[in-house]
Protein backbone atom coordinates (compact mmCIF):
# COMPACT_ATOMS: atom_id res chain seq x y z
CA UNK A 1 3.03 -2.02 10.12
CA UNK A 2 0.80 -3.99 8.15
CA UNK A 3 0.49 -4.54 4.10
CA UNK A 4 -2.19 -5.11 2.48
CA UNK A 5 -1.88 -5.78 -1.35
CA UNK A 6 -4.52 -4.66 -3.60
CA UNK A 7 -6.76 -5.92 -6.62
CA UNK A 8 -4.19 -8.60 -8.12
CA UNK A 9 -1.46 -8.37 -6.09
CA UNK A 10 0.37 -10.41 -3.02
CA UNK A 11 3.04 -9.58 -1.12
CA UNK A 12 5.86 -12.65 -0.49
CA UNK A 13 8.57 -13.36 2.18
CA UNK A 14 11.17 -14.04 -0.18
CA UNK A 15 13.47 -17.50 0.96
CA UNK A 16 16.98 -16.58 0.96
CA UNK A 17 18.97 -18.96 -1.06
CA UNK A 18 22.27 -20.38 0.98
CA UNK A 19 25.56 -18.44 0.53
CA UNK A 20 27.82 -21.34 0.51
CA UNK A 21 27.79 -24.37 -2.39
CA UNK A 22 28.01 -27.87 -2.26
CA UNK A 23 31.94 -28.36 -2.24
CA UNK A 24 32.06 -25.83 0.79
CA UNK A 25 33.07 -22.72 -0.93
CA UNK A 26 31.37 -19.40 -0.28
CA UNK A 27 29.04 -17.08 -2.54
CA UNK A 28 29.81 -13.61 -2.26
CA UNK A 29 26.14 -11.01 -2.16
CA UNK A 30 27.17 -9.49 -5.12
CA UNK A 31 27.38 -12.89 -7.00
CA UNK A 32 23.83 -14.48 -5.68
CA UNK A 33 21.03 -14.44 -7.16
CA UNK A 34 18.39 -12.67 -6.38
CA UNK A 35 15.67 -15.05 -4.94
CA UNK A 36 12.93 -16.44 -7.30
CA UNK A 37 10.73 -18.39 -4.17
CA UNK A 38 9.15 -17.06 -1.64
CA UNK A 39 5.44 -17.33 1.22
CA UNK A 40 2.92 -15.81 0.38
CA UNK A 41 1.98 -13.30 3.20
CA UNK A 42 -1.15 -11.37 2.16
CA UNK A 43 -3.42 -12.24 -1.32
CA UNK A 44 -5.14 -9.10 -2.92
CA UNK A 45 -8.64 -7.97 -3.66
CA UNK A 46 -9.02 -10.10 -6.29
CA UNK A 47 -11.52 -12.92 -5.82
CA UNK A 48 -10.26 -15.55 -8.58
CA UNK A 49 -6.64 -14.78 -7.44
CA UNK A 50 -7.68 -15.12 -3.46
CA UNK A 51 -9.56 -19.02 -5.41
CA UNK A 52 -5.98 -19.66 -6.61
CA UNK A 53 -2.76 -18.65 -4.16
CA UNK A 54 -3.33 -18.58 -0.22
CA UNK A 55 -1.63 -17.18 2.48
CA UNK A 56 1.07 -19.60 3.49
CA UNK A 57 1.57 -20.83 -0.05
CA UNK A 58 4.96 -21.31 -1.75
CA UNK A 59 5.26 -19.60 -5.26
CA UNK A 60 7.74 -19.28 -7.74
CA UNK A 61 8.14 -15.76 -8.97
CA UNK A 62 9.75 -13.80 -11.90
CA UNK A 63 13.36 -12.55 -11.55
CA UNK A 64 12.72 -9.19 -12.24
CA UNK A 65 9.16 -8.57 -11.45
CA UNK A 66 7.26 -7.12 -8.50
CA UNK A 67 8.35 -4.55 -6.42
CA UNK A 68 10.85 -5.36 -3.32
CA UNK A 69 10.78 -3.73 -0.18
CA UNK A 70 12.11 -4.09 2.91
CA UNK A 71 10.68 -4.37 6.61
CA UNK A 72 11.77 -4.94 9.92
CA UNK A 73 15.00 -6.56 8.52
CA UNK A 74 13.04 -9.11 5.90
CA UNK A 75 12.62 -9.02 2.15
CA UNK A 76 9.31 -8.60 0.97
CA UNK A 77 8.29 -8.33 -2.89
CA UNK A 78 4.59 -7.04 -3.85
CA UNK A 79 4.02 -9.10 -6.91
CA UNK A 80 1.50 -9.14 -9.97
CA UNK A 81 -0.69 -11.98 -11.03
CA UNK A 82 1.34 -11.94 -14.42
CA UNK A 83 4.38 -12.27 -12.09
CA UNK A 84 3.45 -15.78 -10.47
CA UNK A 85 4.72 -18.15 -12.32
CA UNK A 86 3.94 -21.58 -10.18
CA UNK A 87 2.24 -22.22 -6.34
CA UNK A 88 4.86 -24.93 -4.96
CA UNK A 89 3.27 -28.28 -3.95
CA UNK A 90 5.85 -30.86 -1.79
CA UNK A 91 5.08 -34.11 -1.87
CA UNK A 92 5.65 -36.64 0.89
C-alpha cells in the first residue's frame, strides 16, 4: 500500500527514541515519549511546501499533532504544515 498525502500534508517515519538511558536503566512504553523526529516519506500537493521539506528530510514535529497510523509494523504520522516545526540539518 502506498500513501500519498494531500495539499499541505507529509507523511513521516517516525525515529523511535531508545528505551534504555544513559546510566543503563530501562524506560518502560508507557513512560516514553512519544517521538517528536521523524523522515519524511511523501510531501503533499502543495508546491511551496514540496520548495521547502523533501522526501528523505529530517523534521521535527509537534507532540500532539498529525495523525498516526500504523503500517506493516512502522509508525507513520500524516502531518500539517502548521505541524512542522524545523527540517533537521547535520553538520559534519
Amino acid at each position: 500500500m502506498k500513501i500519498k498525502p494531500m495539499d499541505d500534508r507529509i507523511l513521516v517515519e517516525l525515529v523511535e527514541e531508545a528505551s534504555k538511558t544513559a546510566s543503563g536503566l530501562y524506560i518502560p512504553d508507557t513512560a516514553k515519549e512519544k517521538p517528536r523526529m521523524g523522515t519524511v516519506i511523501a510531501v503533499g500537493t502543495d508546491e511551496d511546501l514540496r520548495e521547502k521539506v523533501k522526501e528523505g528530510d529530517k523534521v521535527l514535529v509537534a507532540k500532539y499533532g498529525g495523525e498516526e497510523i500504523e503500517m506493516n509494523g512502522n509508525s507513520y504520522k500524516i502531518i500539517q504544515r502548521a505541524d512542522i516545526l524545523a527540517v533537521v540539518e547535520e553538520q559534519f
